[in-house]
PDB file of N, CA and C in Angstrom:
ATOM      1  N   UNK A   1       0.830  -1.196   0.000  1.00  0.00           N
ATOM      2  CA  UNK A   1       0.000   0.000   0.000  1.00  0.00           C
ATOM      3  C   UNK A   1       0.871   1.254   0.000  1.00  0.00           C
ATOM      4  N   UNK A   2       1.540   0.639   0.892  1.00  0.00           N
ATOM      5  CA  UNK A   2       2.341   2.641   0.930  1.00  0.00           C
ATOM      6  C   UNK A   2       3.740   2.807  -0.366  1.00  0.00           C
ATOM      7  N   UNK A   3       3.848   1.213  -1.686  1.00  0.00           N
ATOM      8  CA  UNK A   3       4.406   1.283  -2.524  1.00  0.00           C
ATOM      9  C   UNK A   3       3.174   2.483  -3.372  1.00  0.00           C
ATOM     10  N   UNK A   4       2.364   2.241  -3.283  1.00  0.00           N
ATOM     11  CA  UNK A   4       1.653   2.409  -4.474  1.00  0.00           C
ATOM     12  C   UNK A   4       1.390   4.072  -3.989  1.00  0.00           C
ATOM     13  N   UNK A   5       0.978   4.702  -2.889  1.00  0.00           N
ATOM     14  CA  UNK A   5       1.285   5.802  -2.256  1.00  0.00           C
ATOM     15  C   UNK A   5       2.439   6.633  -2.929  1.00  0.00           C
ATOM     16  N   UNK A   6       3.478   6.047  -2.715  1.00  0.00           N
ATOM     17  CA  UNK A   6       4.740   6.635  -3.338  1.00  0.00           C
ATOM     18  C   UNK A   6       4.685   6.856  -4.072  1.00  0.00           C
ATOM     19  N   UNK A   7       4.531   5.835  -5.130  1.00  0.00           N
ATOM     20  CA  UNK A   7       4.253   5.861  -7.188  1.00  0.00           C
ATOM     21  C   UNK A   7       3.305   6.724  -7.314  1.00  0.00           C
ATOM     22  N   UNK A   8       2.286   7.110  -6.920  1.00  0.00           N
ATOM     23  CA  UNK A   8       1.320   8.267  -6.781  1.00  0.00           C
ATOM     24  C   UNK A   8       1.661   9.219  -6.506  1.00  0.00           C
ATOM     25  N   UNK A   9       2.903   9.674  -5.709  1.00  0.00           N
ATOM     26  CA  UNK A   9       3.229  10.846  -5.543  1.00  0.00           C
ATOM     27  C   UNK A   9       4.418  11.535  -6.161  1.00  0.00           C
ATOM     28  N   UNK A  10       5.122  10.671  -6.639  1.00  0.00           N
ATOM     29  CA  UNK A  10       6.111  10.639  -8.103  1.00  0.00           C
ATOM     30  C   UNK A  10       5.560  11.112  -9.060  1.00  0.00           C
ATOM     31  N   UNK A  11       4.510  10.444  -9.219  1.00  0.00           N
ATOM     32  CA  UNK A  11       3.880  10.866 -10.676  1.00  0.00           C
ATOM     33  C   UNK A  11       3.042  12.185 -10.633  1.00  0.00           C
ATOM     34  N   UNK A  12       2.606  12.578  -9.940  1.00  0.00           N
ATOM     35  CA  UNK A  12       2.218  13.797  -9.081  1.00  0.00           C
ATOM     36  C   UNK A  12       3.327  14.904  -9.354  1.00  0.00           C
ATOM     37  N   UNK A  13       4.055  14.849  -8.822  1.00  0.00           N
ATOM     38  CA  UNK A  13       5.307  15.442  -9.011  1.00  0.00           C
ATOM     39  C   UNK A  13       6.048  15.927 -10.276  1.00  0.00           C
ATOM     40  N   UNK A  14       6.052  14.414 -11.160  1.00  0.00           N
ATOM     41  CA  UNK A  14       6.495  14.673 -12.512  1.00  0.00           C
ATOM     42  C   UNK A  14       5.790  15.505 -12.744  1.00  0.00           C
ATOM     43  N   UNK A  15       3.829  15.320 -13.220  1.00  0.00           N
ATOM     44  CA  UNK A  15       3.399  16.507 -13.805  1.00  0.00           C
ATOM     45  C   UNK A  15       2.956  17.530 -13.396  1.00  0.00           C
ATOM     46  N   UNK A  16       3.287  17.891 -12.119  1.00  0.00           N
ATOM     47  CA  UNK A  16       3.844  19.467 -11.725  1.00  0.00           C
ATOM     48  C   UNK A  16       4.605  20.006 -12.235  1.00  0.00           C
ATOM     49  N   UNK A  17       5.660  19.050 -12.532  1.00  0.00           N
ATOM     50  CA  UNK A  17       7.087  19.874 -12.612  1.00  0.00           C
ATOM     51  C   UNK A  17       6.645  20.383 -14.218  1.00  0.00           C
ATOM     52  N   UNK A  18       5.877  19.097 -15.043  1.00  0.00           N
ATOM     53  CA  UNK A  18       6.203  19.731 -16.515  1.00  0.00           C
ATOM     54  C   UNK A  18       5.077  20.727 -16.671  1.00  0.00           C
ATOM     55  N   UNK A  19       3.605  20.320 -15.858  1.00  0.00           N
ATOM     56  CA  UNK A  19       3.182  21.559 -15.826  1.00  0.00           C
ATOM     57  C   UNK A  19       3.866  22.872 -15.909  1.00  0.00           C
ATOM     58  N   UNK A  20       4.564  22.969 -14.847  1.00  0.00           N
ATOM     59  CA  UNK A  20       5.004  24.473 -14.588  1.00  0.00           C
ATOM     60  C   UNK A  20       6.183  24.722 -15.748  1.00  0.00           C
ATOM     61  N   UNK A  21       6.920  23.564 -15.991  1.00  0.00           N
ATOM     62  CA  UNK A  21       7.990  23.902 -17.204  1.00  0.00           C
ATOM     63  C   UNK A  21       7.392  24.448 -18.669  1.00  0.00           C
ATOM     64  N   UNK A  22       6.052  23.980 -18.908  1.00  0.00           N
ATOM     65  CA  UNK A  22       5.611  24.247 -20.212  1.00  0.00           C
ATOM     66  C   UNK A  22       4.726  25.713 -19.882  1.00  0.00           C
ATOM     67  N   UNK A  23       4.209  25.938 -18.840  1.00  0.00           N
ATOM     68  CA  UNK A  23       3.325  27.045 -18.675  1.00  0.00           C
ATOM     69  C   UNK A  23       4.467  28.225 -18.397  1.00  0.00           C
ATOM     70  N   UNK A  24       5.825  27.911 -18.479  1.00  0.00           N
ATOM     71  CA  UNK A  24       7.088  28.946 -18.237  1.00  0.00           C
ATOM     72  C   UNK A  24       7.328  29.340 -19.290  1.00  0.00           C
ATOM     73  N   UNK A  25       7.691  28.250 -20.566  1.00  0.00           N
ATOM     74  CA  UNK A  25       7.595  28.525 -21.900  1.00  0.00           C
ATOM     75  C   UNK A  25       6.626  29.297 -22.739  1.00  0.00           C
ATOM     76  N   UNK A  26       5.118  28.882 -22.415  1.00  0.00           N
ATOM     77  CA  UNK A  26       4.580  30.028 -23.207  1.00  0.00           C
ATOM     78  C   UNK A  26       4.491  30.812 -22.519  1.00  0.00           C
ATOM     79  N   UNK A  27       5.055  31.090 -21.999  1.00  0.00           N
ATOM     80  CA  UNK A  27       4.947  32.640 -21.006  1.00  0.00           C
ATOM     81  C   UNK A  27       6.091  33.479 -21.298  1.00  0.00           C
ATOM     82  N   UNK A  28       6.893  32.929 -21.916  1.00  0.00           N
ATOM     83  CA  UNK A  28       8.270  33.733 -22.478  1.00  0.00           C
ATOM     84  C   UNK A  28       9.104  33.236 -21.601  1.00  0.00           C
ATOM     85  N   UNK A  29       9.361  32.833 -20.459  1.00  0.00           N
ATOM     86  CA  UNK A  29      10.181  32.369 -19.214  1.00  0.00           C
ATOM     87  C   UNK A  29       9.991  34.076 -18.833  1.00  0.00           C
ATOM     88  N   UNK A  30       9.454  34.772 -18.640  1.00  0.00           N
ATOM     89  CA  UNK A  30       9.323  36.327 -17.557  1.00  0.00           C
ATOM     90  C   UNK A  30       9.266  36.136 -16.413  1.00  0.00           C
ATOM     91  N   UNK A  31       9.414  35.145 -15.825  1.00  0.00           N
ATOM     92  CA  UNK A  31       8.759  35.196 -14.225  1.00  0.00           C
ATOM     93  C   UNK A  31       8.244  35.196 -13.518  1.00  0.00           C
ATOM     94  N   UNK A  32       7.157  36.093 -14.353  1.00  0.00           N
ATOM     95  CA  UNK A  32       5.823  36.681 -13.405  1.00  0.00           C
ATOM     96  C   UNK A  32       5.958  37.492 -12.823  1.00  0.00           C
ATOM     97  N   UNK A  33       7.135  38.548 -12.901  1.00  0.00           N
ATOM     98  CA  UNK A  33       7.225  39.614 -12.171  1.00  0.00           C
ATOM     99  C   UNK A  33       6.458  40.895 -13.127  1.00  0.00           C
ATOM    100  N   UNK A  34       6.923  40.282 -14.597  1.00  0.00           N
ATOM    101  CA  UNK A  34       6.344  41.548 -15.207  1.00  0.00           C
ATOM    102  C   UNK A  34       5.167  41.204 -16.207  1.00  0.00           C
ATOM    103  N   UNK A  35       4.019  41.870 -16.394  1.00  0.00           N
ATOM    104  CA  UNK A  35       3.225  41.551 -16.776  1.00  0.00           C
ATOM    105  C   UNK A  35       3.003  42.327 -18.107  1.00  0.00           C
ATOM    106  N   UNK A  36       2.112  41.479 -18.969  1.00  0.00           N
ATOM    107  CA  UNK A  36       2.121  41.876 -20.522  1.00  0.00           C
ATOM    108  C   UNK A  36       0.984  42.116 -21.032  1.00  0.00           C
ATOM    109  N   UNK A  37       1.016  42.735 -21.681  1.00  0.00           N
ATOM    110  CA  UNK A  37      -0.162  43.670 -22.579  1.00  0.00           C
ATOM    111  C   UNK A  37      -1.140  42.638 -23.129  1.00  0.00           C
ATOM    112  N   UNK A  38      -2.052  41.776 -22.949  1.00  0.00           N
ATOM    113  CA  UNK A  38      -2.627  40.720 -23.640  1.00  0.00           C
ATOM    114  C   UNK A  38      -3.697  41.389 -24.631  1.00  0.00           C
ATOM    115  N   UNK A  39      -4.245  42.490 -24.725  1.00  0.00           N
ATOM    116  CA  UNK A  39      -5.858  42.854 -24.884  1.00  0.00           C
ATOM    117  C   UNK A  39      -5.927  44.098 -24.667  1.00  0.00           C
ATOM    118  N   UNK A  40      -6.384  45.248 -25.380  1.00  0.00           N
ATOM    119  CA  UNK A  40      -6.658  46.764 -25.489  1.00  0.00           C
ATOM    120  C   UNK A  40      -6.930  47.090 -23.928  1.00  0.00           C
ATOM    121  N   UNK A  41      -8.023  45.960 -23.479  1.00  0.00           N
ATOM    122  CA  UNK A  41      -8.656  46.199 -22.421  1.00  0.00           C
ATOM    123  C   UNK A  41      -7.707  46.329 -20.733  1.00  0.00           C
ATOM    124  N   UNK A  42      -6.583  45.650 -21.719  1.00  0.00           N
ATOM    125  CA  UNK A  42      -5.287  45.528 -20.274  1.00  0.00           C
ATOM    126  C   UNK A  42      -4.685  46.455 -20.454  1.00  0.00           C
ATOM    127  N   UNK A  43      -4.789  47.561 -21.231  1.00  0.00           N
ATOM    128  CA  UNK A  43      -3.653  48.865 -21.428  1.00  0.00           C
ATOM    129  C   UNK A  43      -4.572  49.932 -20.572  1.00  0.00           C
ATOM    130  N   UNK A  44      -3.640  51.097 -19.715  1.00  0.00           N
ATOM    131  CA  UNK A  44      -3.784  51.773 -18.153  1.00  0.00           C
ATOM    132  C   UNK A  44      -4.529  53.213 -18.946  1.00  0.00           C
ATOM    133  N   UNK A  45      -4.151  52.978 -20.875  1.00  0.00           N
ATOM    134  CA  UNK A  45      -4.398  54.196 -21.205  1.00  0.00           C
ATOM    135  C   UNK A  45      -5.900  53.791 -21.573  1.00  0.00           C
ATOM    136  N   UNK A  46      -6.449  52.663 -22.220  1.00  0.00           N
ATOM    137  CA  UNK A  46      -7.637  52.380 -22.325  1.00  0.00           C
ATOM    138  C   UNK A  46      -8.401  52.736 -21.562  1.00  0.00           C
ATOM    139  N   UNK A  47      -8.003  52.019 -20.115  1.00  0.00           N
ATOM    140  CA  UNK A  47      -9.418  52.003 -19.198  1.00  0.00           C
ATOM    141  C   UNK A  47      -9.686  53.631 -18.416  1.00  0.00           C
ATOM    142  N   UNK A  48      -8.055  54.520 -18.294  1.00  0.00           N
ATOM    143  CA  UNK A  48      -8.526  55.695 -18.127  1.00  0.00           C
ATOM    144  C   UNK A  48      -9.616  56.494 -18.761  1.00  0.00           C
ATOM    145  N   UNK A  49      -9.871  56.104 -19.986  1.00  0.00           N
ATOM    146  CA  UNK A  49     -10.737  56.486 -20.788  1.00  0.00           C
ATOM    147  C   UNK A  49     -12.020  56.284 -20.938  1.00  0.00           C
ATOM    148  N   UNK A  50     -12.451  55.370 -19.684  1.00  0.00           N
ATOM    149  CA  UNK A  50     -13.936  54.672 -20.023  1.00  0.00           C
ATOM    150  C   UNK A  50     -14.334  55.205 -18.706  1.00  0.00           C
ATOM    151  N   UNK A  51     -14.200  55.930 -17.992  1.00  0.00           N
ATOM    152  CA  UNK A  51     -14.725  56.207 -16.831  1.00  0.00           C
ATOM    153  C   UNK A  51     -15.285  58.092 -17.061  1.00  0.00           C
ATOM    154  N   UNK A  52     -14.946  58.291 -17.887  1.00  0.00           N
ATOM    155  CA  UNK A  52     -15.237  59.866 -18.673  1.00  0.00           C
ATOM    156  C   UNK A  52     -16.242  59.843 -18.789  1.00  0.00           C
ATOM    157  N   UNK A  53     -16.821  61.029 -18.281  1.00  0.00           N
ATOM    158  CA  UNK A  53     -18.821  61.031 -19.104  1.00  0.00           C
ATOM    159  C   UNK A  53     -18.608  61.665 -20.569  1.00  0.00           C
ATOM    160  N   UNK A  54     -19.323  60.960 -21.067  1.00  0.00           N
ATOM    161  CA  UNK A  54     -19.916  61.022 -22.637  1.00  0.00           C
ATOM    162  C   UNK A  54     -20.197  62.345 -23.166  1.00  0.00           C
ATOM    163  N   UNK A  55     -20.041  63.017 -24.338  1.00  0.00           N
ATOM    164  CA  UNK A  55     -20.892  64.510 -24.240  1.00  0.00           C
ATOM    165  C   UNK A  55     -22.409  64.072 -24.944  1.00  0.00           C
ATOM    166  N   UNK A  56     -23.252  64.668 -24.650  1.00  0.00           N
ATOM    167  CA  UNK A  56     -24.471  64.790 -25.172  1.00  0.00           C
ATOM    168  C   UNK A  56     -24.522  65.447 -26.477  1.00  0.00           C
ATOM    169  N   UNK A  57     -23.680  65.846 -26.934  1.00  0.00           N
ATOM    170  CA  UNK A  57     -23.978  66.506 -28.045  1.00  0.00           C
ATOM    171  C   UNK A  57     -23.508  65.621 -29.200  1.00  0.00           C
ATOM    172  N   UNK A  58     -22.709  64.226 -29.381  1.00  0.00           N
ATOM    173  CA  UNK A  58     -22.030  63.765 -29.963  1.00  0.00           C
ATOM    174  C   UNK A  58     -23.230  63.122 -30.782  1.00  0.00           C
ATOM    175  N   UNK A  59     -24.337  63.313 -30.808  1.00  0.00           N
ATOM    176  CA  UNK A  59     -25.778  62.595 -31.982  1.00  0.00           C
ATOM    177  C   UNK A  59     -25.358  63.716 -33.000  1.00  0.00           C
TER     178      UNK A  59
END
């Protein structure tokens, strides 16, 4: 029982490790310290812009 425990937690292990090795790769290997532009909606200049009231006259 506690063979098969082990082998379960090996293998566990392996695909952590390649988890995290392949999710490093498409990530550029960055770290995670710095974060990247994915989507208009992730840029600081976009969303400043959506919180503006509208003019009424723009019909």
């Amino acid at each position: 029982m506690l063979k098969v425990l082990l082998i379960v937690a090996v293998i566990a292990f392996v695909v952590w490790t390649l988890v995290r090795i392949s999710l490093k790769r498409l990530d550029g290997g960055s770290g995670g310290s710095q974060s990247r532009l994915i989507a208009p909606d992730d840029d600081p200049d976009f969303l400043r812009g959506l919180d503006r009231r509208k003019d009424v006259d723009d019909g």
